[in-house]
Protein backbone atom coordinates (compact mmCIF):
# COMPACT_ATOMS: atom_id res chain seq x y z
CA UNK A 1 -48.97 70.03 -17.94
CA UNK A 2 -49.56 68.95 -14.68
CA UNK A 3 -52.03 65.74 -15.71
CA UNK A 4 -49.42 64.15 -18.71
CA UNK A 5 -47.08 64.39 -15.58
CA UNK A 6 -49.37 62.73 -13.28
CA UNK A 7 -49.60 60.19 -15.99
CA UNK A 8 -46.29 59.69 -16.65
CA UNK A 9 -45.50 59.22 -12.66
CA UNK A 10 -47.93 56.61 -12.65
CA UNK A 11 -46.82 54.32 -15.07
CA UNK A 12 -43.33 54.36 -13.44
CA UNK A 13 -45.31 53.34 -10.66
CA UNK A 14 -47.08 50.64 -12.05
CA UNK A 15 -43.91 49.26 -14.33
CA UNK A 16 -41.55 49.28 -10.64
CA UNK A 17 -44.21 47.58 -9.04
CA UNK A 18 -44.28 44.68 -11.45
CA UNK A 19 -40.59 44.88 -11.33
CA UNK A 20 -41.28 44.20 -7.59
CA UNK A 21 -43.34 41.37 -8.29
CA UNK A 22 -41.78 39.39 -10.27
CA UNK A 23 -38.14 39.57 -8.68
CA UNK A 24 -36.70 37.24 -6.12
CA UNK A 25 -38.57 37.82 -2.69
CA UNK A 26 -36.65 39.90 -0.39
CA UNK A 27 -36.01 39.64 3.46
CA UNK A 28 -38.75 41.26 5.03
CA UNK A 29 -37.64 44.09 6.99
CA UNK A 30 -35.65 43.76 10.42
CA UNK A 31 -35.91 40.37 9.47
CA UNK A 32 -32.56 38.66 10.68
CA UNK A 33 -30.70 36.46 8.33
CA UNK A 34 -29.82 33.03 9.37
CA UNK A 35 -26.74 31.30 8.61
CA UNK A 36 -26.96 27.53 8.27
CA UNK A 37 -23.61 26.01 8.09
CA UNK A 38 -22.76 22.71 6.09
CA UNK A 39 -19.53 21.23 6.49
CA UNK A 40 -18.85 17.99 3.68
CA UNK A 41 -16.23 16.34 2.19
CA UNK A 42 -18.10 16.49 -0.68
CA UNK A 43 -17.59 20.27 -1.40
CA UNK A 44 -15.38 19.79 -4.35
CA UNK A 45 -16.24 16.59 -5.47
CA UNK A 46 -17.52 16.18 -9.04
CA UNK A 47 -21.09 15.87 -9.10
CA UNK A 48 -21.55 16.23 -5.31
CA UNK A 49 -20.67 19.47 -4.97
CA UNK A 50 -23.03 20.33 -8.00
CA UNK A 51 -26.08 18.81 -6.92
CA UNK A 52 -25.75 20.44 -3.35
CA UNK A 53 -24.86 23.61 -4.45
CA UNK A 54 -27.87 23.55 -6.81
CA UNK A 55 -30.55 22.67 -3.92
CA UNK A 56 -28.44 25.37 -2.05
CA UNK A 57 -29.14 27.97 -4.65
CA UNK A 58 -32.83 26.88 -4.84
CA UNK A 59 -33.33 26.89 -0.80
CA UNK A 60 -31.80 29.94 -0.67
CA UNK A 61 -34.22 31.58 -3.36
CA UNK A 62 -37.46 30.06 -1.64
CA UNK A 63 -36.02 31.65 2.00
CA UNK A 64 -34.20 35.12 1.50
CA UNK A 65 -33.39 35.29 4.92
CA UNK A 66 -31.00 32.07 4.90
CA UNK A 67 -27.43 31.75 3.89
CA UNK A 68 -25.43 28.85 3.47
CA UNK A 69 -21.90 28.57 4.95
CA UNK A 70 -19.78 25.52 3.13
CA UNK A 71 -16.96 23.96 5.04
CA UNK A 72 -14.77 21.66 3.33
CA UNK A 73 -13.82 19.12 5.80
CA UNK A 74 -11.48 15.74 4.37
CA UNK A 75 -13.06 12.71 4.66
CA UNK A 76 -10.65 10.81 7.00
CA UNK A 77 -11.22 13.37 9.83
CA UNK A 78 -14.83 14.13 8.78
CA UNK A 79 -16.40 12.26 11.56
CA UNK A 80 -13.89 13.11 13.95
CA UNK A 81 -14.20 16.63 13.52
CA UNK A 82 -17.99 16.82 13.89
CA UNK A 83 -18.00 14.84 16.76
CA UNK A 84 -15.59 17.83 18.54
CA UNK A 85 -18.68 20.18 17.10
CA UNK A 86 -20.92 18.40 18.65
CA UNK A 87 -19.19 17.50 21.70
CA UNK A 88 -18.29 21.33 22.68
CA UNK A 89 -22.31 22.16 22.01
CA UNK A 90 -21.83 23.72 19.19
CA UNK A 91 -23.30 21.05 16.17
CA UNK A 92 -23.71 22.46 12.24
CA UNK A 93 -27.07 23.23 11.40
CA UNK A 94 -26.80 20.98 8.59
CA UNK A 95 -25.96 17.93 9.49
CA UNK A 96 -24.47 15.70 6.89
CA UNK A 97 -23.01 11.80 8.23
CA UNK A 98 -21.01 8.85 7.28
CA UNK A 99 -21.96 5.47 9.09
CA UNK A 100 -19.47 5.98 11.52
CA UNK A 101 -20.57 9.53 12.75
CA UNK A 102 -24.82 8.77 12.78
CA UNK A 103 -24.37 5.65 14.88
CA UNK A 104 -22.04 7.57 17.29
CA UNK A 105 -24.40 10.68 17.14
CA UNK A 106 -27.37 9.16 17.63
CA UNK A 107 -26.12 6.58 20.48
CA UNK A 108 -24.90 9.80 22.33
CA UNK A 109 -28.38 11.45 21.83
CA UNK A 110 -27.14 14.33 19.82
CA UNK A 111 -29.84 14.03 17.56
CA UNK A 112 -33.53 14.71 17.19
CA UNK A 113 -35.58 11.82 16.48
CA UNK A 114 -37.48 12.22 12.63
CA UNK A 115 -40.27 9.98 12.63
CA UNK A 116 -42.75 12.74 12.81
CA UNK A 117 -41.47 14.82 10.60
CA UNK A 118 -41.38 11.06 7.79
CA UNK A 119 -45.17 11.13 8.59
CA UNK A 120 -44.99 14.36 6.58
CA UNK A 121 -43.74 12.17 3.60
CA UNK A 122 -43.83 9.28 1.19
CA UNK A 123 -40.05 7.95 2.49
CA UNK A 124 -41.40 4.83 4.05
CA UNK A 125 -43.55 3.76 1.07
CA UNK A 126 -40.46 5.05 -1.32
CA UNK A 127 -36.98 4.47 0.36
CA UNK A 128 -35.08 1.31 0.00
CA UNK A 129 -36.23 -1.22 2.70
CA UNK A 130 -32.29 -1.26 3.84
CA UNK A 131 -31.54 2.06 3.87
CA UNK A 132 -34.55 2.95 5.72
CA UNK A 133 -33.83 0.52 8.55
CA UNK A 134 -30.15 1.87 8.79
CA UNK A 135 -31.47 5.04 9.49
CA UNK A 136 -33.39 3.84 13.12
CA UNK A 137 -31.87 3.44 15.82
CA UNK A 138 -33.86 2.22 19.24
CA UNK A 139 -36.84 1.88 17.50
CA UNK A 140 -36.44 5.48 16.35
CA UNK A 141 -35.54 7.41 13.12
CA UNK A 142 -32.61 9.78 13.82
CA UNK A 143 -31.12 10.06 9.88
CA UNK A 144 -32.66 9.67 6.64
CA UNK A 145 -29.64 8.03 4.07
CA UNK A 146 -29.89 10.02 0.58
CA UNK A 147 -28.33 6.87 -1.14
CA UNK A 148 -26.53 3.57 -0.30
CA UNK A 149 -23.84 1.77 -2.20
CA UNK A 150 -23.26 -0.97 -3.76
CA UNK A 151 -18.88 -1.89 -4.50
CA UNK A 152 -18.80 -3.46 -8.13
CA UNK A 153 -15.61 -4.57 -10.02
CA UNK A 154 -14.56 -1.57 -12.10
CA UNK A 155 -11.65 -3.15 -14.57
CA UNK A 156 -10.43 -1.49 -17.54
CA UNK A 157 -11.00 -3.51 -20.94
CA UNK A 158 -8.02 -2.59 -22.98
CA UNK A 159 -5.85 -3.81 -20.23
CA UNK A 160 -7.53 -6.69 -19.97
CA UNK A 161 -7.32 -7.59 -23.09
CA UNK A 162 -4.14 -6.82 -23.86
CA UNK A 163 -2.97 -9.52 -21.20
CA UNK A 164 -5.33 -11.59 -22.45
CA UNK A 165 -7.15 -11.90 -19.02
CA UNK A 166 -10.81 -12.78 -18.26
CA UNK A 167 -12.88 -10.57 -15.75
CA UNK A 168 -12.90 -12.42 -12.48
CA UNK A 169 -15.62 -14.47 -11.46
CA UNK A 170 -13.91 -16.07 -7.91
CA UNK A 171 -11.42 -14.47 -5.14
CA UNK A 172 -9.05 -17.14 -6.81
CA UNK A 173 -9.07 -15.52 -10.30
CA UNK A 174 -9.10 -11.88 -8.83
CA UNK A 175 -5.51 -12.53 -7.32
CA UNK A 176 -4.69 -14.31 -10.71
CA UNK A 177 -5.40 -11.87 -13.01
CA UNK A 178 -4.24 -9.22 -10.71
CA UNK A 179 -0.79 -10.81 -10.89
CA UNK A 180 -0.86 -10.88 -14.94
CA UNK A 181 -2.19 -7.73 -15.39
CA UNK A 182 0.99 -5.95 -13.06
CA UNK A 183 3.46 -4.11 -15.13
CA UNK A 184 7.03 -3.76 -13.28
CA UNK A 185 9.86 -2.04 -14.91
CA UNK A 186 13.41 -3.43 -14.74
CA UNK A 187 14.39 -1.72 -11.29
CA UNK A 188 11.43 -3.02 -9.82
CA UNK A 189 9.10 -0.07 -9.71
CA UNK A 190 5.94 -0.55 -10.55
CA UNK A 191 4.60 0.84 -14.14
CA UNK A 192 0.86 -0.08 -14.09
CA UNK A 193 -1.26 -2.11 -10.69
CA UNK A 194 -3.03 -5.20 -10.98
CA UNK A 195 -5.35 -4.03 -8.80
CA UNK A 196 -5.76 -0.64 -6.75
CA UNK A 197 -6.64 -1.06 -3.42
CA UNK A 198 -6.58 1.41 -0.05
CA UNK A 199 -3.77 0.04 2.05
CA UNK A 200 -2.54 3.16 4.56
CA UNK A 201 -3.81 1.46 7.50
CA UNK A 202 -3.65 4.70 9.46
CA UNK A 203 -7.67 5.46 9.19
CA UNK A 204 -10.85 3.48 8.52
CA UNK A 205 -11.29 4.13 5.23
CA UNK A 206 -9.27 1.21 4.88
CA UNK A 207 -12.15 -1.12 6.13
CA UNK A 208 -13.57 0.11 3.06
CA UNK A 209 -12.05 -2.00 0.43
CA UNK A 210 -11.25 -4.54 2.97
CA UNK A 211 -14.68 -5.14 3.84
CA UNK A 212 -15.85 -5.91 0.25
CA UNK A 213 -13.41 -9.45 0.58
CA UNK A 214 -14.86 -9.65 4.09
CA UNK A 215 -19.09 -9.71 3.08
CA UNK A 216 -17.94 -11.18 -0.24
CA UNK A 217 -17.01 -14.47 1.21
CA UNK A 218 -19.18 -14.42 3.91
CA UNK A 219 -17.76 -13.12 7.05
CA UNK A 220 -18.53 -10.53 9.44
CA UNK A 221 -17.70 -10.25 12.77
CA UNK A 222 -21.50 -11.57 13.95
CA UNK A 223 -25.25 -11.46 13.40
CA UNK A 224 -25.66 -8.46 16.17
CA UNK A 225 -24.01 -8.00 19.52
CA UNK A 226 -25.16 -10.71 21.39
CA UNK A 227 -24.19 -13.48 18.56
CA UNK A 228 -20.82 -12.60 17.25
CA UNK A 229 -18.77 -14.46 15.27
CA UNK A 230 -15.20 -13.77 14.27
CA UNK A 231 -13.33 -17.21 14.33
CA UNK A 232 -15.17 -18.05 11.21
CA UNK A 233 -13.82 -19.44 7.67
CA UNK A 234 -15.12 -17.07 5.86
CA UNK A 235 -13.25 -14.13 7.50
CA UNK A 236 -9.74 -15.84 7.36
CA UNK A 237 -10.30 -16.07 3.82
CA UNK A 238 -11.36 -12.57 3.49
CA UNK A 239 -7.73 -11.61 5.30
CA UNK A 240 -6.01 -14.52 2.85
CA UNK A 241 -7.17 -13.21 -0.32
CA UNK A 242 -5.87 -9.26 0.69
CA UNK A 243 -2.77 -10.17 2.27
CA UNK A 244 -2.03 -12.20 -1.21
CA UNK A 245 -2.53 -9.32 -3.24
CA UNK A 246 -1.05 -7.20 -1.07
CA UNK A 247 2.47 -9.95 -0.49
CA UNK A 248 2.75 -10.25 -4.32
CA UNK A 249 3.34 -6.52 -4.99
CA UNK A 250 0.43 -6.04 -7.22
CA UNK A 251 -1.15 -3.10 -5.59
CA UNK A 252 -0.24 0.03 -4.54
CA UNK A 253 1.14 0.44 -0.80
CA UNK A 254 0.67 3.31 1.28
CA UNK A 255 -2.53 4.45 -0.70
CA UNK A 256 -5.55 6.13 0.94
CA UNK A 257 -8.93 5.92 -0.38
CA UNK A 258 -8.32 8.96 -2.92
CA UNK A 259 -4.76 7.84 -3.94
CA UNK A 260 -6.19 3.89 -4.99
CA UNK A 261 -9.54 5.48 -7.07
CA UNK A 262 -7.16 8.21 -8.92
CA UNK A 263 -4.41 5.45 -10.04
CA UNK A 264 -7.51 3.38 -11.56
CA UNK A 265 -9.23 6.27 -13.17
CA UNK A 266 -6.21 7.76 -14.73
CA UNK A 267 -5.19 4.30 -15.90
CA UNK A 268 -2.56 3.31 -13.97
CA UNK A 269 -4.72 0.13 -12.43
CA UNK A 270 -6.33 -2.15 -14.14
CA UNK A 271 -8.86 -3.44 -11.55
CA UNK A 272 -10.60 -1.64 -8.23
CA UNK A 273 -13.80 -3.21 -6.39
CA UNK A 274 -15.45 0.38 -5.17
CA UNK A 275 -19.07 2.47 -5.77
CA UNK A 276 -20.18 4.28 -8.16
CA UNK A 277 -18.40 7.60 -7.97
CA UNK A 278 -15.54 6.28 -9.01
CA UNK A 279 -16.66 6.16 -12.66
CA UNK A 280 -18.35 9.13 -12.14
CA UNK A 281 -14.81 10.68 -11.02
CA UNK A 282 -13.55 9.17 -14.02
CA UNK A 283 -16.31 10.17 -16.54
CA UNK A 284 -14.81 13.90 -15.15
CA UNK A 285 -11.20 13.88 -14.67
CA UNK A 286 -10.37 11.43 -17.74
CA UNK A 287 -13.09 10.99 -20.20
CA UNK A 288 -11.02 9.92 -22.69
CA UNK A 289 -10.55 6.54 -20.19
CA UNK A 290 -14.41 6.00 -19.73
CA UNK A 291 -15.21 3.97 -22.86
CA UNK A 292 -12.84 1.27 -21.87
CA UNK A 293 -13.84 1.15 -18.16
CA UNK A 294 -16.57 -2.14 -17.28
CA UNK A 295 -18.30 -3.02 -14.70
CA UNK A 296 -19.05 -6.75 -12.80
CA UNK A 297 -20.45 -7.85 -9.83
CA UNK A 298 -17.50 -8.61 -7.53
CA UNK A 299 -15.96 -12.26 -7.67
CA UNK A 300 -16.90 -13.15 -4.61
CA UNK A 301 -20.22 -14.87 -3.77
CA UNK A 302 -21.65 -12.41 -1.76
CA UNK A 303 -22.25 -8.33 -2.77
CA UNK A 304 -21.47 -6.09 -0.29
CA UNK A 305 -23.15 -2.96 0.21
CA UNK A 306 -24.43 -0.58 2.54
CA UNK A 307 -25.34 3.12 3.69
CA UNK A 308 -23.40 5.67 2.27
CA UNK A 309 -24.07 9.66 3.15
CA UNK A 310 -27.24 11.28 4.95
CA UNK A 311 -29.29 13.54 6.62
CA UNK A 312 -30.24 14.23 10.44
CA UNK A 313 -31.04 17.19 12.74
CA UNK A 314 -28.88 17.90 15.56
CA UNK A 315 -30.87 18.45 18.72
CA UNK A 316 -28.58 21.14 19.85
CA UNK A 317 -29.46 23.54 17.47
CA UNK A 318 -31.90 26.88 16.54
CA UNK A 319 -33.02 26.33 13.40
CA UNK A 320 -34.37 22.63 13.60
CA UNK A 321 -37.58 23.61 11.65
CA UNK A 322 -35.22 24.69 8.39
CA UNK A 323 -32.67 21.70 8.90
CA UNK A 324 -36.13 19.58 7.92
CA UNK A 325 -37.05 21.85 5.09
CA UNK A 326 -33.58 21.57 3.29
CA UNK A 327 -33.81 17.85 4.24
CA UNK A 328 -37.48 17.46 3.15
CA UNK A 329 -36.56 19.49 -0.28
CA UNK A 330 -33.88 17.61 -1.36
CA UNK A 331 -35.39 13.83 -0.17
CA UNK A 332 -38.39 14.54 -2.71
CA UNK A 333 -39.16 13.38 -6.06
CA UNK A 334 -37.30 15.76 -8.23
CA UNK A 335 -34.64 16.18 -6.85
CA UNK A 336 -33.56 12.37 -5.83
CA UNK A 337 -33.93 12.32 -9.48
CA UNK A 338 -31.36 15.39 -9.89
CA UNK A 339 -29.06 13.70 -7.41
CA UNK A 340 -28.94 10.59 -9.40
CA UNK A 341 -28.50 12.48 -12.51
CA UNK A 342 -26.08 14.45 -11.52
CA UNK A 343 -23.42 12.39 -8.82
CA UNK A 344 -23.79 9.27 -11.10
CA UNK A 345 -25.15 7.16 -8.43
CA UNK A 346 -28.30 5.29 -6.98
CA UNK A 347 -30.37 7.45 -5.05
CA UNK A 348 -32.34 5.84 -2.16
CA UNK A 349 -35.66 6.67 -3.46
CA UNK A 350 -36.62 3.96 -5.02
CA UNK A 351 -37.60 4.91 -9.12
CA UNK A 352 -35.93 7.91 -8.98
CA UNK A 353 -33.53 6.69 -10.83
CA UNK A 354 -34.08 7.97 -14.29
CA UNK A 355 -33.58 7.08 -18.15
CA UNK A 356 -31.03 10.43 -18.59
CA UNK A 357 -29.62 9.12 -15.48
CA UNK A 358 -28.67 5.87 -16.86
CA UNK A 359 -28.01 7.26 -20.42
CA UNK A 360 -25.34 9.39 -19.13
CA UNK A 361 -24.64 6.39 -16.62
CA UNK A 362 -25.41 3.23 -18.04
CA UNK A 363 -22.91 1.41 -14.92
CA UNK A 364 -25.23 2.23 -12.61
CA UNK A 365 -27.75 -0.81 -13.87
CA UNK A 366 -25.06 -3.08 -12.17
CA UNK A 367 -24.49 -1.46 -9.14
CA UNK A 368 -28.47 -0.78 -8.55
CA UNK A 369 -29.00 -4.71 -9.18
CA UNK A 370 -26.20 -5.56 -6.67
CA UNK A 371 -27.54 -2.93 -4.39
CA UNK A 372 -30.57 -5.35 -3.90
CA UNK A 373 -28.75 -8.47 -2.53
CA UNK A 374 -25.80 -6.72 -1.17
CA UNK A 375 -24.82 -7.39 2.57
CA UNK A 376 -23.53 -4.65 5.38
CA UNK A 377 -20.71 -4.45 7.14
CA UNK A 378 -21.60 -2.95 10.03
CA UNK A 379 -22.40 -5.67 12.98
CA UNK A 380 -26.31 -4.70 14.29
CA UNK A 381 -26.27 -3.04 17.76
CA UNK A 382 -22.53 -2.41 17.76
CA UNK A 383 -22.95 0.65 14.86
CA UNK A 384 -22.04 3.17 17.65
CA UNK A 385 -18.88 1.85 17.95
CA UNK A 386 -17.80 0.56 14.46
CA UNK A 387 -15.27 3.30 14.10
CA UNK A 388 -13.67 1.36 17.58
CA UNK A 389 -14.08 -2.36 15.97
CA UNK A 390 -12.50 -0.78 13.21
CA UNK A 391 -9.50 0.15 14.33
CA UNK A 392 -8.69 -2.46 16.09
CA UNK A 393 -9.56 -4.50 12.97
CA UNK A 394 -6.62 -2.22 11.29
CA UNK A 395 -4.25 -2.46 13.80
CA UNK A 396 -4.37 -6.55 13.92
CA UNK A 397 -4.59 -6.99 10.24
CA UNK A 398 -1.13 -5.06 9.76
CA UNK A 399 0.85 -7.73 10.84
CA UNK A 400 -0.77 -10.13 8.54
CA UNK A 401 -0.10 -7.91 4.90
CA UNK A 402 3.22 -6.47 6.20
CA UNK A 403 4.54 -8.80 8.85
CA UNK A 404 4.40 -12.94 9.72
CA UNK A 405 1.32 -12.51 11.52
CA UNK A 406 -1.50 -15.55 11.14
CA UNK A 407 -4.65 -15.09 9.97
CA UNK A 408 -5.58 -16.71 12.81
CA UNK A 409 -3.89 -14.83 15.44
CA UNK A 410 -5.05 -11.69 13.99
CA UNK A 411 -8.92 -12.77 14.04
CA UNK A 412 -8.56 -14.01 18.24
CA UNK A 413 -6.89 -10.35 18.84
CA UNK A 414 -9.89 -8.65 16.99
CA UNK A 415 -12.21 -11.00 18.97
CA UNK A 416 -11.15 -10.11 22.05
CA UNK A 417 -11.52 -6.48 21.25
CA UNK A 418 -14.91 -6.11 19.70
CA UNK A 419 -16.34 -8.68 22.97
CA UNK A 420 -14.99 -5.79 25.55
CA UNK A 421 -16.65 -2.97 22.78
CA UNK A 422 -19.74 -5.57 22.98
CA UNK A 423 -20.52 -5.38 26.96
């Protein structure tokens, strides 16, 4: 009896240790877990949230010993609140950034510099030629930008043609048909926008639609710090054309960036120049509205575009070396092809975009050939303090849309602002 039990024993023993084998590596023992937290304001945002959580689940399977810690943060006070973070010495180990936090970040020297860590890569033969150059500061890398945008004319067609109104080729027409596409009921209110645009001026999200009229006709407030250029034509256009719209009660007042992309993609708007994610938002929380969506270049005849989200490292921090790996992981091939697949827009790796990506997404063939013409915003050597030149841009313009202020008086007050930011 003794060798069938011998037997027996060892085939248990040989089936657990294939068992062993073939399941999920475990933390080795005593080996301490680390916690790498990720605050976003995409966490909750349709396709965002899934690709991110998916390279979190796949990190996390490749290193047992790391957890992820998600923070929703909103997007207004997003920079804001990591700058406190980093400010107190106590940055996320995950390091996610809009424009107006990486310039600040970097300019204060909260963040390691990456160019060794590209040598490790294809990103400089691979990355869009823009997006890689937004990404150095000082003649070093501190971020590497996952995608850029390019704003297109979203419009819906049935509305359109109801009203029997052409898409808009000029800033002339856009006012136009934003006027005869505005539904208003008999006690005034509102039943359906012309044209849905952010107008709270209490954050700079606002600079965000505004600065598509700005680059669209040309403006900017200069060609780097030591050449600027605010007094221009082109800009007092750019402030003309908004503070029409905005005069003839055609858009929506009092809307932040999330109320003026909801009232076009539930179909209360007819027109909205913004990115991609808007139809993606659509194609998710009205699909039923997606077939009669289109998309233009804007009428303007300039494209504007720039960075839009990224990675960096934050010097402060312990676990630099898996900061790079989660940054490395989700920059290559695969999965710039996932994140293009999945959040609807252009990734910055150039052919990553795929033919299921623009199957599911045919749209983003517009924005990606606007993307390659389409002009920044943000004023070279003056990116550490665009969140500064833009609210004073904010404050001056409120006059102008809800007040008798000039064009003109509102572009020498904003001059005299960014030259003191400028010194």
């Amino acid at each position: 009896m003794t060798q069938p039990r011998s037997a027996w024993c060892m085939g248990i023993l040989v089936i657990l240790t294939g068992i062993l084998l073939t399941a999920s590596p475990a933390p080795a023992i005593g080996q301490q877990q680390v916690i790498l937290r990720f605050p976003s304001w995409q966490w909750g945002q349709p396709g965002y949230d899934q690709f991110l959580s998916a390279a979190i689940a796949e990190f996390e399977k490749t290193h047992p010993n790391v957890k992820f810690q998600k923070t929703p943060v909103a997007s207004a006070s997003y920079a804001d609140d990591l700058v406190k973070m980093f400010a107190a010495n106590d940055p996320p180990e995950i390091v996610q950034y809009l424009s107006q936090l990486f310039y600040k970040a970097a300019a204060a020297g909260w963040l390691d510099p990456l160019d060794s860590n590209l040598e490790q890569t294809d990103i400089a033969k691979t990355w869009s030629r823009y997006l890689l150059d937004a990404g150095r500061v000082g003649g070093k890398t501190y971020g590497v930008w996952v995608s850029g945008y390019s704003n297109s004319l979203m419009y819906n067609k049935q509305m359109l043609q109801e009203a029997k109104v052409s898409v808009p080729k000029t800033p002339e027409q856009l006012v136009a048909a934003a006027k005869a596409l505005t539904k208003k009921q008999s006690d005034g209110t509102v039943s359906q926008f012309g044209y849905s645009l952010t107008t709270k001026m209490d954050n700079n999200a606002y600079l965000y639609g505004f600065s598509s009229f700005l680059i669209g006709e040309g403006g900017g407030w200069g060609k780097d710090a030591g050449h600027l250029d605010v007094m221009n034509d082109a800009n007092k256009k750019a402030i003309e054309v908004e503070r029409d719209l905005i005069k003839a009660g055609v858009v929506p007042l009092d809307a932040d960036r999330i109320k003026a992309r909801q009232l076009f993609y539930q179909g209360k708007a007819a027109m909205i120049i913004e990115g991609p994610w808007v139809m993606t938002s659509a194609k998710t929380e009205n699909p039923k509205l997606l077939p009669d969506l289109g998309v233009a270049p804007i009428p303007f005849p300039n494209q504007a575009a720039g960075p839009s989200n990224g990675f960096a490292i934050a010097k402060n921090q312990k676990h630099k070396e898996l900061a790079w790996e989660f940054i490395k992981m989700i920059t290559s091939e695969p999965w710039m092809q996932k994140y293009g697949e999945m959040t609807g827009v252009t990734p910055a790796r150039q052919g990553a975009l795929t033919q299921k990506a623009l199957q599911d997404n045919p749209w983003l063939s517009i924005f990606a050939e606007n993307e390659k013409t389409g002009k920044s915003y943000l004023v070279p050597g003056l990116q550490d303090v665009d969140s500064e030149i833009n609210k004073s841009v904010v404050n001056h313009l409120h006059g102008v849309f809800f007040g008798d202020k000039s064009p003109g008086q509102a572009l020498t007050e904003i001059k005299t602002d960014i030259e003191k930011l400028a010194k």
